[in-house]
C-alpha atoms as a PDB file:
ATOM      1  CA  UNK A   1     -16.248   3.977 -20.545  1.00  0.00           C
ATOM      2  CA  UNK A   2     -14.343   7.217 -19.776  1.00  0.00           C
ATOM      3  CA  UNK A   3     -10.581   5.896 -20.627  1.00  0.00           C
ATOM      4  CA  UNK A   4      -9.144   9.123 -19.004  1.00  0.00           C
ATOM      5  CA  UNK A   5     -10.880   8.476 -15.164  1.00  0.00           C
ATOM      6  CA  UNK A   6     -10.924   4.660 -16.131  1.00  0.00           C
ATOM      7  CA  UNK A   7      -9.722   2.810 -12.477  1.00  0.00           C
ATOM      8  CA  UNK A   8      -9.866   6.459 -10.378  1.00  0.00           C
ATOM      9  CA  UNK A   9     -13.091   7.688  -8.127  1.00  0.00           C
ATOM     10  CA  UNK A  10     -14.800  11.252  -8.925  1.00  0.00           C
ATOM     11  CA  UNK A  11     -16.956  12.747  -6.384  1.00  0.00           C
ATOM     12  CA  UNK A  12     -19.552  15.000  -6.455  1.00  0.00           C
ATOM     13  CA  UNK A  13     -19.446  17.969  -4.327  1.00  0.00           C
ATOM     14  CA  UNK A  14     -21.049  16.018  -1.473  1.00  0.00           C
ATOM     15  CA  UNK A  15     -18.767  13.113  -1.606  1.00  0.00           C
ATOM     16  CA  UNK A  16     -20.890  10.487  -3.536  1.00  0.00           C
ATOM     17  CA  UNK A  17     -19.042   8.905  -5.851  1.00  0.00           C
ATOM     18  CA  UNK A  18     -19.832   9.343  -9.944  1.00  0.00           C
ATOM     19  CA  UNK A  19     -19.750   5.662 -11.133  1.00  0.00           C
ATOM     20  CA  UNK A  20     -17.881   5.300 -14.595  1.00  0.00           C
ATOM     21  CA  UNK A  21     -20.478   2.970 -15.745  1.00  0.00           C
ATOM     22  CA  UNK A  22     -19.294   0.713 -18.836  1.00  0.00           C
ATOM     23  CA  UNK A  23     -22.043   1.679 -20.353  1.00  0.00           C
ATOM     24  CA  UNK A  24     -24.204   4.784 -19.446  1.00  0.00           C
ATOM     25  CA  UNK A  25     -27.860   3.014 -19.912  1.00  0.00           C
ATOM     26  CA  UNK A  26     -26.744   0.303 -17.529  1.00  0.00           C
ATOM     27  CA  UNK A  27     -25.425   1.163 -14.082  1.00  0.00           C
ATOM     28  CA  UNK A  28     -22.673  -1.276 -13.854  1.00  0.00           C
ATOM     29  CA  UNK A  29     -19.222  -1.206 -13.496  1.00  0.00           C
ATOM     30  CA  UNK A  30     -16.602  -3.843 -13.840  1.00  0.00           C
ATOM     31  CA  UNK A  31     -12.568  -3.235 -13.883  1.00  0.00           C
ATOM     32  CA  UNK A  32      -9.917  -5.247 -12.693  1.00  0.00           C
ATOM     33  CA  UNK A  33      -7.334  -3.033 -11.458  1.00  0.00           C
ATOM     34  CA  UNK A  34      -4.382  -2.814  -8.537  1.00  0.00           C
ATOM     35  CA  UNK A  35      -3.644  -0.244  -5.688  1.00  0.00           C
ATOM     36  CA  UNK A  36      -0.047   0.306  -3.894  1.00  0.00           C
ATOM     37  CA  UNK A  37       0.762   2.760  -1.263  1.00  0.00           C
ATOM     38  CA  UNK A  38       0.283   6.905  -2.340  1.00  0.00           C
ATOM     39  CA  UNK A  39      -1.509   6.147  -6.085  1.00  0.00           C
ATOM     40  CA  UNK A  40      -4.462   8.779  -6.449  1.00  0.00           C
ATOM     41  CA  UNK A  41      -7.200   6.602  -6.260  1.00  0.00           C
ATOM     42  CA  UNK A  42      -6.019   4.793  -2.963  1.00  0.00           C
ATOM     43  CA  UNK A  43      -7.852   6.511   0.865  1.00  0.00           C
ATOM     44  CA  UNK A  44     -10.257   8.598  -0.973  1.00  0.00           C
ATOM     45  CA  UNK A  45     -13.897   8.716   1.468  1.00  0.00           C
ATOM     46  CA  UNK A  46     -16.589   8.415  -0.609  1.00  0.00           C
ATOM     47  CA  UNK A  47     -20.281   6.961  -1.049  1.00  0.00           C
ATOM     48  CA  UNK A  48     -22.711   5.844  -3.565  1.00  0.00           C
ATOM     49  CA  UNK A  49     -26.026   4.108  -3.738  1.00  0.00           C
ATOM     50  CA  UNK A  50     -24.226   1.482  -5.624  1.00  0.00           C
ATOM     51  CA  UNK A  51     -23.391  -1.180  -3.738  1.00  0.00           C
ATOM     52  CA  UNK A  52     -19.348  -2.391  -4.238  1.00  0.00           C
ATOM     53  CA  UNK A  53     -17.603  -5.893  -4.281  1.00  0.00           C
ATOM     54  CA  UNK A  54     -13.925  -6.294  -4.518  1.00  0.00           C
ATOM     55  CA  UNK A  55     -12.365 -10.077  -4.664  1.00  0.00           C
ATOM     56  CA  UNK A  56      -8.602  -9.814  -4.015  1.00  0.00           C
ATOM     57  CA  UNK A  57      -6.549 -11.888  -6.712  1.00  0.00           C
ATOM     58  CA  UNK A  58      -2.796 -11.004  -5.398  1.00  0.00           C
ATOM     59  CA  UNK A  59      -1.452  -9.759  -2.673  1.00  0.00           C
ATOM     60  CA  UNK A  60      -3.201  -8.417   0.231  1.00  0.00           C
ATOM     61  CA  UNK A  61      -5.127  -4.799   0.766  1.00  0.00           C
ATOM     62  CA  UNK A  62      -7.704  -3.577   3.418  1.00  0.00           C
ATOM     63  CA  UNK A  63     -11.100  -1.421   3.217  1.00  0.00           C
ATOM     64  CA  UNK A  64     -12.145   1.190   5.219  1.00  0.00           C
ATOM     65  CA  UNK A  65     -15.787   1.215   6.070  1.00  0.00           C
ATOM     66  CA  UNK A  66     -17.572   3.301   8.242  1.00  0.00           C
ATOM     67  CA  UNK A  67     -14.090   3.775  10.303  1.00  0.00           C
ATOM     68  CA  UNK A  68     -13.426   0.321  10.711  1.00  0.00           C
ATOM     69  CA  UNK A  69     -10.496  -1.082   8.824  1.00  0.00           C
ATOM     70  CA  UNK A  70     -11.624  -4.720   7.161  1.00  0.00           C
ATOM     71  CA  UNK A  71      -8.373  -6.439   6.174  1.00  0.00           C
ATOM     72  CA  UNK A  72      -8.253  -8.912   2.764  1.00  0.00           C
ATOM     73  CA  UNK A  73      -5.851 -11.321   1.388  1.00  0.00           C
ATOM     74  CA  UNK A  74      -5.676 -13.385  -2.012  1.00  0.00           C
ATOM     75  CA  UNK A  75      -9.444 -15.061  -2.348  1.00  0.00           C
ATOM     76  CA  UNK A  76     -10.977 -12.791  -0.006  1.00  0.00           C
ATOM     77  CA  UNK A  77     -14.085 -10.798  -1.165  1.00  0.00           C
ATOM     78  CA  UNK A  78     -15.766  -7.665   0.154  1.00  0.00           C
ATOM     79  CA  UNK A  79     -19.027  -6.343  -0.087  1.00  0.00           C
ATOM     80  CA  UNK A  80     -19.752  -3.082   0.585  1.00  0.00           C
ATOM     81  CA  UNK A  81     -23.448  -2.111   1.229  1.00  0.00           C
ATOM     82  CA  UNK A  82     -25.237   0.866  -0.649  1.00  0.00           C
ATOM     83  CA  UNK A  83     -24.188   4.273   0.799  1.00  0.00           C
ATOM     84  CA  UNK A  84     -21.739   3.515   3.268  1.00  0.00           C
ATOM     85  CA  UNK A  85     -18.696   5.394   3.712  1.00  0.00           C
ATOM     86  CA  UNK A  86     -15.260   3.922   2.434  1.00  0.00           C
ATOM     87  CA  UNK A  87     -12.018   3.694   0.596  1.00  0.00           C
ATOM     88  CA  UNK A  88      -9.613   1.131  -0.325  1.00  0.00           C
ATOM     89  CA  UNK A  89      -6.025   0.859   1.283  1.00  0.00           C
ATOM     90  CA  UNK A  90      -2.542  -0.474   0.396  1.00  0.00           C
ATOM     91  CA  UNK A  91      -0.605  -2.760   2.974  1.00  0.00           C
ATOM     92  CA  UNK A  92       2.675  -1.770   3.232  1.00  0.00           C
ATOM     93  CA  UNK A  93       4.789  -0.981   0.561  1.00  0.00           C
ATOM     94  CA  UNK A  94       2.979  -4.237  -1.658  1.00  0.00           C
ATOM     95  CA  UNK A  95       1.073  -3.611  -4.844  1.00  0.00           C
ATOM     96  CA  UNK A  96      -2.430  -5.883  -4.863  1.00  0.00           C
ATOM     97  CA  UNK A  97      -4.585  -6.597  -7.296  1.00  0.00           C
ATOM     98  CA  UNK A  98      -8.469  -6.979  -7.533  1.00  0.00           C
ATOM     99  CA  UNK A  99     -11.577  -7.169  -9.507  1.00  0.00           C
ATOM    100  CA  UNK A 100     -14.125  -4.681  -8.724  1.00  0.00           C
ATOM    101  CA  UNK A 101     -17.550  -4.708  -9.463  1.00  0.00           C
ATOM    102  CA  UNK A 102     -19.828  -1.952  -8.719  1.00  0.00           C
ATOM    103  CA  UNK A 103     -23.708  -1.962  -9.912  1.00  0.00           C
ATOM    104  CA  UNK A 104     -27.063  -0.282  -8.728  1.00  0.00           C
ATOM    105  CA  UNK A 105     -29.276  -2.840  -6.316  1.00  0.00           C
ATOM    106  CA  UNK A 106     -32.151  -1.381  -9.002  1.00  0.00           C
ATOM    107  CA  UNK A 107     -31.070  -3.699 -11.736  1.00  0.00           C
ATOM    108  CA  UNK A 108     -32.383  -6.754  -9.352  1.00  0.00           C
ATOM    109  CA  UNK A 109     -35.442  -5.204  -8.856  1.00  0.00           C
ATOM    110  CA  UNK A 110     -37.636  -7.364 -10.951  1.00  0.00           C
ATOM    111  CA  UNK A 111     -41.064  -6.244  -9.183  1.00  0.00           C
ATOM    112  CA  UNK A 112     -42.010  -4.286  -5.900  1.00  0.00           C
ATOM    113  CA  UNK A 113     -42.227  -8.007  -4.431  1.00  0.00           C
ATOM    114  CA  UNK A 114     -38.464  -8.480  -5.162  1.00  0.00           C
ATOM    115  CA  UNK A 115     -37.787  -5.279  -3.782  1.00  0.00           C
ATOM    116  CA  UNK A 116     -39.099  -5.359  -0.489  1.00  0.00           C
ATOM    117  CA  UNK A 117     -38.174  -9.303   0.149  1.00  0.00           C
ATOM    118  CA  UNK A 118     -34.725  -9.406  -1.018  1.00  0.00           C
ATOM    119  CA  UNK A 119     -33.295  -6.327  -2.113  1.00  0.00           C
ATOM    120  CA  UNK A 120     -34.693  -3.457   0.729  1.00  0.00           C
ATOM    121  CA  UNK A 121     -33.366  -6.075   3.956  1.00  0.00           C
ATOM    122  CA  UNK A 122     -29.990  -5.409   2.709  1.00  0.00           C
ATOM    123  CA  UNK A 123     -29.413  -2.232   1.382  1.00  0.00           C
ATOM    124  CA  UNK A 124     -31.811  -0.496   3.767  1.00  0.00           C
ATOM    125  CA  UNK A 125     -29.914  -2.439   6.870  1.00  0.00           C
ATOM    126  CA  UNK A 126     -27.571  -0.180   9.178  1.00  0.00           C
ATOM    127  CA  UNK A 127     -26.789  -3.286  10.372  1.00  0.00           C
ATOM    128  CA  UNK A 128     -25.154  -4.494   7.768  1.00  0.00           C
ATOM    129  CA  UNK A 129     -22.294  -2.029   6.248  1.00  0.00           C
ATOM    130  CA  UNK A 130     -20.188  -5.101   4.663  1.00  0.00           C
ATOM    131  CA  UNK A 131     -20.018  -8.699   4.560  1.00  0.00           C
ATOM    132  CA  UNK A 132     -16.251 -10.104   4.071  1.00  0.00           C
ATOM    133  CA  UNK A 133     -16.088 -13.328   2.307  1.00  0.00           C
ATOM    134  CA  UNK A 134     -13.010 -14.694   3.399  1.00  0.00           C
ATOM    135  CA  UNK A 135     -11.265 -18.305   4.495  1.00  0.00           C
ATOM    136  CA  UNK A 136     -12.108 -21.630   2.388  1.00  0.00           C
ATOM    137  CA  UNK A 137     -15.506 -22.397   2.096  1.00  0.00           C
ATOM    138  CA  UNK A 138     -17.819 -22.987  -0.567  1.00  0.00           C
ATOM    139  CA  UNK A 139     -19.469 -19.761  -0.149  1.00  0.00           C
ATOM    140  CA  UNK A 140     -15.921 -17.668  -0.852  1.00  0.00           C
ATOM    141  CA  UNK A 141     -14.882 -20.076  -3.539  1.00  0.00           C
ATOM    142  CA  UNK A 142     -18.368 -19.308  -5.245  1.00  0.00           C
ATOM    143  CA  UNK A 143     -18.642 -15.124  -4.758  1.00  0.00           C
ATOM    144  CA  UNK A 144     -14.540 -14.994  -5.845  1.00  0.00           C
ATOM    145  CA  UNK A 145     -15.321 -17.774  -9.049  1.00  0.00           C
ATOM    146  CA  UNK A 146     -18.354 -15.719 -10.023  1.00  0.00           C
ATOM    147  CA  UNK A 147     -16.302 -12.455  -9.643  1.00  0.00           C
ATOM    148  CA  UNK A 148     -13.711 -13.626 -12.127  1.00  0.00           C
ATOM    149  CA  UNK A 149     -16.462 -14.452 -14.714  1.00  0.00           C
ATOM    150  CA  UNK A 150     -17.614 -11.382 -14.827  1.00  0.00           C
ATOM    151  CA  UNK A 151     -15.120  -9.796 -16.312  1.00  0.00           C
ATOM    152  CA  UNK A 152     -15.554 -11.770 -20.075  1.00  0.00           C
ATOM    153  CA  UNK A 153     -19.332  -9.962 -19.595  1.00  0.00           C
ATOM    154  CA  UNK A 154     -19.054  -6.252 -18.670  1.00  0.00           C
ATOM    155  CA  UNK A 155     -20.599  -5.589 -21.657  1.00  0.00           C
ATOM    156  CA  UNK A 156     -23.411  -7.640 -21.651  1.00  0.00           C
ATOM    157  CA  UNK A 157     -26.497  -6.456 -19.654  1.00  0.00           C
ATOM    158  CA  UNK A 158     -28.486  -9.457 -19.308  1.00  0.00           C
ATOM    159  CA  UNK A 159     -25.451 -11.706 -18.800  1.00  0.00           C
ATOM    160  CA  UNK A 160     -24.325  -9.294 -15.682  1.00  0.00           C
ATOM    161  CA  UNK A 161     -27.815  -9.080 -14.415  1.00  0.00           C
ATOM    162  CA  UNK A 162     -27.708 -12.905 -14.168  1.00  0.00           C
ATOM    163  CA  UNK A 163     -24.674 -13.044 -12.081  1.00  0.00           C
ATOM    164  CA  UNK A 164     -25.473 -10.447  -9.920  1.00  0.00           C
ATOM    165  CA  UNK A 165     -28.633 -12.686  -8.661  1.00  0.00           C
ATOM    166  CA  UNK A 166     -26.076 -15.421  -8.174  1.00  0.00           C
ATOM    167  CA  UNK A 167     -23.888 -12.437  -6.186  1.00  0.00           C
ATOM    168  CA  UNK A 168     -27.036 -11.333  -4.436  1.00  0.00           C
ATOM    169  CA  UNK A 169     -28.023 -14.911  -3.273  1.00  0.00           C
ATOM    170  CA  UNK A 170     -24.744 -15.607  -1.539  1.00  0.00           C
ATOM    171  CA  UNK A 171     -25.292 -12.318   0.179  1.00  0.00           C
ATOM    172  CA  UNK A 172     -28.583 -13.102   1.411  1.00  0.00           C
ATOM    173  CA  UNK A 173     -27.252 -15.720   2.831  1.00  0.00           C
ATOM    174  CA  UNK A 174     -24.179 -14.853   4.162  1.00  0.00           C
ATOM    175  CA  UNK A 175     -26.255 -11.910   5.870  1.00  0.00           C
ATOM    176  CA  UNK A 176     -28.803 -14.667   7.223  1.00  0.00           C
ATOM    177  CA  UNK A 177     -25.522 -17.257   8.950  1.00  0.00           C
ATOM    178  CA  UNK A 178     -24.488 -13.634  10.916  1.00  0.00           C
ATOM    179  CA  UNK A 179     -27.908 -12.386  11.601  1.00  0.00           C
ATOM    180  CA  UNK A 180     -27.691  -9.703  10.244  1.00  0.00           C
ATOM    181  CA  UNK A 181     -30.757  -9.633   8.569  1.00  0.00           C
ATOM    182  CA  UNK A 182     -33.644  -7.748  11.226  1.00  0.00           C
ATOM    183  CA  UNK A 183     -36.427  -5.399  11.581  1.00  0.00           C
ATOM    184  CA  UNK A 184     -35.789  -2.086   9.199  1.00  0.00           C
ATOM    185  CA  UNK A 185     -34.047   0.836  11.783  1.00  0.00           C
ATOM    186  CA  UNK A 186     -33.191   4.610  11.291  1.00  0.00           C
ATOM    187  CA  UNK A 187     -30.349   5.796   9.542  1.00  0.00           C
ATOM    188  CA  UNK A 188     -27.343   6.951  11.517  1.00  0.00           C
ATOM    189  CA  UNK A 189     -27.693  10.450  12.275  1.00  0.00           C
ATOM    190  CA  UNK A 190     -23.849  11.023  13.047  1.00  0.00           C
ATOM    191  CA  UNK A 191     -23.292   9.982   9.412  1.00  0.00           C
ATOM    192  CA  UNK A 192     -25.626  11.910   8.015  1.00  0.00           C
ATOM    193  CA  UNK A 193     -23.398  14.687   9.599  1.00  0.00           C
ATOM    194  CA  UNK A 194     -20.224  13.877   8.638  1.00  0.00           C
ATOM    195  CA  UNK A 195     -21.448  13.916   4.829  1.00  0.00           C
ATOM    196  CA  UNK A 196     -22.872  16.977   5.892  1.00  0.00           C
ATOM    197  CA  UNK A 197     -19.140  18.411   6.171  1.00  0.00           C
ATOM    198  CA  UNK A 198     -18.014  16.175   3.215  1.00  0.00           C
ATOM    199  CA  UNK A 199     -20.136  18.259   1.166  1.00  0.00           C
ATOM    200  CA  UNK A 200     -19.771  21.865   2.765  1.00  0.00           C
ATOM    201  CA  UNK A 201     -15.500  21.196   2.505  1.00  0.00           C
ATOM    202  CA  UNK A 202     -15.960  19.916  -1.330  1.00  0.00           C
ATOM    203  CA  UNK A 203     -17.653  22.912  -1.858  1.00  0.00           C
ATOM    204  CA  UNK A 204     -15.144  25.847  -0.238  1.00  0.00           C
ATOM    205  CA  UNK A 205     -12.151  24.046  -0.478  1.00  0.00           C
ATOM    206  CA  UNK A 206     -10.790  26.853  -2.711  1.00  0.00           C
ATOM    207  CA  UNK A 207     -10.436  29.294  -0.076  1.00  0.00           C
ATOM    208  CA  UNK A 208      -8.744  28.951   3.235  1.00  0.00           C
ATOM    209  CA  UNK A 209     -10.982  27.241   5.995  1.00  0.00           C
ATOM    210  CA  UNK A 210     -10.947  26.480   9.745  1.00  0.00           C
ATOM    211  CA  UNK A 211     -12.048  23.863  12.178  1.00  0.00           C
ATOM    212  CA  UNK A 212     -14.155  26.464  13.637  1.00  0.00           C
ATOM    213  CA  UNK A 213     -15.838  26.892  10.284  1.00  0.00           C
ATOM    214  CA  UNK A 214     -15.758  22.727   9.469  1.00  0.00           C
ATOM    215  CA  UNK A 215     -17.373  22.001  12.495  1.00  0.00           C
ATOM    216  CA  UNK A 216     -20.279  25.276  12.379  1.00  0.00           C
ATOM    217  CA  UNK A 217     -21.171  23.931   8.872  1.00  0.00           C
ATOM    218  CA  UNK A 218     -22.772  20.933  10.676  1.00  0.00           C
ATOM    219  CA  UNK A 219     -23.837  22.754  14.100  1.00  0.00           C
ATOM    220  CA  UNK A 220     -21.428  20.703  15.992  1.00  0.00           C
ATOM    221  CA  UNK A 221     -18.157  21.109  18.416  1.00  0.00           C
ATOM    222  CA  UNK A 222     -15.308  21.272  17.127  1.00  0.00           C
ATOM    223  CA  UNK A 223     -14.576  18.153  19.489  1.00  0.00           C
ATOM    224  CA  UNK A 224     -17.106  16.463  17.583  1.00  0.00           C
ATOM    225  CA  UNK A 225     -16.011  17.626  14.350  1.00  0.00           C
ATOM    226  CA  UNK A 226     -12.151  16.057  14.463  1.00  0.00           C
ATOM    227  CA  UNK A 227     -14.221  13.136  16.694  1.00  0.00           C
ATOM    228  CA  UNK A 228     -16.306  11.953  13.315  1.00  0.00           C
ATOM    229  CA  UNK A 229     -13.488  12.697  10.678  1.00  0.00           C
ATOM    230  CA  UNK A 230     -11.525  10.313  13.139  1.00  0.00           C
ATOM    231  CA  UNK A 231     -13.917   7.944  13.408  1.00  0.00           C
ATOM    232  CA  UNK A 232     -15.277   7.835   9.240  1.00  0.00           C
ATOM    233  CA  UNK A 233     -11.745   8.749   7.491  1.00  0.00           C
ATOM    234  CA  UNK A 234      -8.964   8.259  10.100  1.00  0.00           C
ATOM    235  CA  UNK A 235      -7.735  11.655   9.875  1.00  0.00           C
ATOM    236  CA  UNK A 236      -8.699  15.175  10.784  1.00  0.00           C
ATOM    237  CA  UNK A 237     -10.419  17.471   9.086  1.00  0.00           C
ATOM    238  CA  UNK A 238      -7.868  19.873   8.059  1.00  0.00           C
ATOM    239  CA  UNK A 239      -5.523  16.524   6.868  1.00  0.00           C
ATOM    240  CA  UNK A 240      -8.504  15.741   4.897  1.00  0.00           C
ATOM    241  CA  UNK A 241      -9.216  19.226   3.373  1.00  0.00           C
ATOM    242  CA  UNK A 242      -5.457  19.138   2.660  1.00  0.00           C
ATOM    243  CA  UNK A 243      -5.645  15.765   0.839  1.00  0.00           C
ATOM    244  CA  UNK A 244      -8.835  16.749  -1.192  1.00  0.00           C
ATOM    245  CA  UNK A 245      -7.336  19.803  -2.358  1.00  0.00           C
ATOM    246  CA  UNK A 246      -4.335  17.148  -3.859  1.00  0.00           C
ATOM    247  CA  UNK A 247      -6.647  15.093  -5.326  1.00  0.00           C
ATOM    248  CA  UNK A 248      -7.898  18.606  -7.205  1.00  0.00           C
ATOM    249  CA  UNK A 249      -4.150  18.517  -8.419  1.00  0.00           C
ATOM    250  CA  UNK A 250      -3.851  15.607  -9.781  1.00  0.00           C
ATOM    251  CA  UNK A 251      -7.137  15.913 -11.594  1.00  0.00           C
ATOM    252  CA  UNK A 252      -5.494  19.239 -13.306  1.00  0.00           C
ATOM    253  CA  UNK A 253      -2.672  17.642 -13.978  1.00  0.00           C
ATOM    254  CA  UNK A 254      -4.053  14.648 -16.080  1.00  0.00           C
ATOM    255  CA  UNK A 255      -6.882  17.185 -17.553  1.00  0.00           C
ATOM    256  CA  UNK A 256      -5.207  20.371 -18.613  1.00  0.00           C
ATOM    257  CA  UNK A 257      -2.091  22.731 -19.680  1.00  0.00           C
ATOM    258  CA  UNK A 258      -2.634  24.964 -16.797  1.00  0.00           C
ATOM    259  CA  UNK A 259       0.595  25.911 -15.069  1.00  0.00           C
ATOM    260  CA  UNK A 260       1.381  25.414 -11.822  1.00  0.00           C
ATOM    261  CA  UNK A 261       0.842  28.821 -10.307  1.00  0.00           C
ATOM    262  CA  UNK A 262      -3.013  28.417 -12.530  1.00  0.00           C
ATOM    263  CA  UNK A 263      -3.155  24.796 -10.367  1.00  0.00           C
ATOM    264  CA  UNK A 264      -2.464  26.080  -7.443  1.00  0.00           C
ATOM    265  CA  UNK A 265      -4.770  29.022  -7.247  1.00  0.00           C
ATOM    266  CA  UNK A 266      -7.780  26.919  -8.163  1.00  0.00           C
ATOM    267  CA  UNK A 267      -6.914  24.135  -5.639  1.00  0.00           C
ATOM    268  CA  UNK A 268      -7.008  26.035  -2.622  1.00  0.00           C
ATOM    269  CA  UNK A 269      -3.114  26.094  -2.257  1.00  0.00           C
ATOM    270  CA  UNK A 270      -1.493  29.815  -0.808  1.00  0.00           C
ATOM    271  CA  UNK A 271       1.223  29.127  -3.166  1.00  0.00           C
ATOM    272  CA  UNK A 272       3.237  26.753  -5.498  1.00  0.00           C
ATOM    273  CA  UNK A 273       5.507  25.304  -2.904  1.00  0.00           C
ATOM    274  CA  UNK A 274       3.111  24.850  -0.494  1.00  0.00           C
ATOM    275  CA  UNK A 275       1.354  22.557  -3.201  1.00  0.00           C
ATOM    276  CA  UNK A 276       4.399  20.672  -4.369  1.00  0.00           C
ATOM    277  CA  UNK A 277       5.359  19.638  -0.276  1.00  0.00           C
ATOM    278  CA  UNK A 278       1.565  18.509   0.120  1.00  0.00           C
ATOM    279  CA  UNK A 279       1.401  16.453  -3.575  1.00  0.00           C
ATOM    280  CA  UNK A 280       4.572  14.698  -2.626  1.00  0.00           C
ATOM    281  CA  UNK A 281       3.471  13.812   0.901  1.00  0.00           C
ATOM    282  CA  UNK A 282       0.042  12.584  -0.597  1.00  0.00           C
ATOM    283  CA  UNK A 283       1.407  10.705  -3.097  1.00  0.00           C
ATOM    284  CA  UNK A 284       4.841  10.906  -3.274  1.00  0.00           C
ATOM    285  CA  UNK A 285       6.006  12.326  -6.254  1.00  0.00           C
ATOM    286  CA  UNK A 286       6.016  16.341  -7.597  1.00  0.00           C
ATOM    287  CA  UNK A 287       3.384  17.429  -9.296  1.00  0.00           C
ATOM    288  CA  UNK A 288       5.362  17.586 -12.622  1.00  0.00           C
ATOM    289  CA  UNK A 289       6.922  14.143 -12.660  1.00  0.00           C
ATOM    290  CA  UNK A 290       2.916  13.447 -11.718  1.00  0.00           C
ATOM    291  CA  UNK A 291       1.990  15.036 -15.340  1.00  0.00           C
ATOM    292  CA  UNK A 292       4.576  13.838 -17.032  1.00  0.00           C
ATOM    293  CA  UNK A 293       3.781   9.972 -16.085  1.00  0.00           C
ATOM    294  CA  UNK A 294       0.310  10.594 -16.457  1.00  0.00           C
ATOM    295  CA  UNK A 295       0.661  11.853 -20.176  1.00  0.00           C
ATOM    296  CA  UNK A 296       3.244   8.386 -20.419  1.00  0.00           C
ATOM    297  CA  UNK A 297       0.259   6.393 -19.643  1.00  0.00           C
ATOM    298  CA  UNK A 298      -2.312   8.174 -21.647  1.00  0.00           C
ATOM    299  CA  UNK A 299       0.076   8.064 -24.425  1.00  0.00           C
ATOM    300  CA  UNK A 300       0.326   4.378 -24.177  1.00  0.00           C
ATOM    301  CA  UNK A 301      -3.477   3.542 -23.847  1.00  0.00           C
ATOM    302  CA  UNK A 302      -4.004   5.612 -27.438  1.00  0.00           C
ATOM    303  CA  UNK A 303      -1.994   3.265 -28.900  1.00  0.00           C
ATOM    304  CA  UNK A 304      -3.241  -0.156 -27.445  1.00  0.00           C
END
């Protein structure tokens, strides 16, 4: 694994997540890591054909998927269906910590049998963006317990593969108690649009953009533009140009010697100032006391 974007999310240009696999000939990723309020990697929209289980081991945190927040204390466990669009939240000013495990549905696709019977009814399901394992039962004891034991493994192929059938059962049959579990139905077209502007403001978020502009890129109103960025991300479009372009900071910061005029320029920012009121409002500190803490940390990993 990638120690430098170990823990963070990178996203192509049309907002699909590049998974930091633990090992790049098995698509699989394991980490146990924390989120508080304004850390980089915390409300960043994004999508993958992976499909994403956090189990909360202190504290408390909340999801959003599809627009709809899914709250989670100690215990609880989330999965997150292939392709859906979300991002993890703090609560409050309190600093939680999880286990994440993110893997390709592929790797449980034994033969074209296992495909269509067990793996296509879920991932292909509109029906079914999450499942949240939460209260005591058996079933939440068992997903969190096999969560944990992954971690030991994240290495180990065939020892991961094996516990994600275990993972996969207890979502089978989670999906079955709801009823979740139906006839195979269109994809959402409105989604389908909003990753439509995902992609168009990843790729011209260097130079100054409108709503008007936003909203053409997908042939819709402009009511229906700030409509769908409220609905998928919670905030409008120009709030979440404005946030992507300090997310393109903070990657500078941890990944060159560029200055902060250099930074600015090539993150869509009119000017230095400008950047530094936006970075701190994202994520609460300047973008040099960012780079300097960063370079702490990376110092620090070198020598574990």
């Amino acid at each position: 694994m990638n120690r430098d974007i170990m823990g963070l999310i990178v996203k192509r240009e049309d907002g699909s997540e590049i998974v930091n696999y633990d090992d790049p000939q098995f698509p699989s990723y394991i980490f146990e890591g924390w989120v508080k309020p304004k850390v980089t990697w915390e409300r960043v929209p994004h999508f993958h054909e992976d499909v994403e289980i956090c189990t909360v081991t202190r504290g408390k945190m909340a999801y959003s998927v599809n627009g709809k927040t899914v709250m989670l204390e100690e215990g609880d466990t989330i999965f997150i269906n292939s392709n859906q669009i979300h991002y993890s939240m703090a609560i409050e000013n309190e600093t939680c910590r999880y286990i994440i495990f993110i893997a390709h549905p592929g790797i449980l696709n034994a033969s074209v049998a296992v495909e269509m019977q067990a793996i296509r009814p879920i991932i292909d399901n509109k029906d079914l963006p999450y499942l949240r394992f939460r209260d005591i039962d058996e079933m939440t004891e068992e997903m969190a317990r096999l969560m944990h034991t992954l971690l030991p493994i994240r290495h180990c192929a065939f020892e991961i593969t094996k516990q994600f059938y275990q993972i996969w059962d207890l979502v089978i049959k989670r999906s079955e108690i709801i009823g979740a579990l139906g006839p195979e139905e269109a994809p959402d077209a409105r989604m389908q649009t909003f990753k439509n502007m995902m992609h168009f403001i990843s790729d011209n978020y260097q130079r100054t953009l409108t709503l008007e502009e936003i909203a053409a890129s997908a042939n819709i109103s402009k009511s229906l533009c700030n409509l769908l960025f409220r609905q998928y991300v919670g905030e409008s479009p120009i709030n979440y140009l404005m946030h992507l372009r300090a997310r393109k900071v903070a990657e500078y910061l941890r990944a060159s010697s560029l200055s902060m005029t250099q930074i600015a320029s090539l993150s869509g920012f009119s000017g230095v100032s400008y950047m530094r009121e936006t970075f701190k409002k994202c994520f609460g500190s300047t973008p040099r006391d960012y780079r300097k803490n960063w370079r702490e940390i990376a110092r620090t990993a070198q020598n574990e």
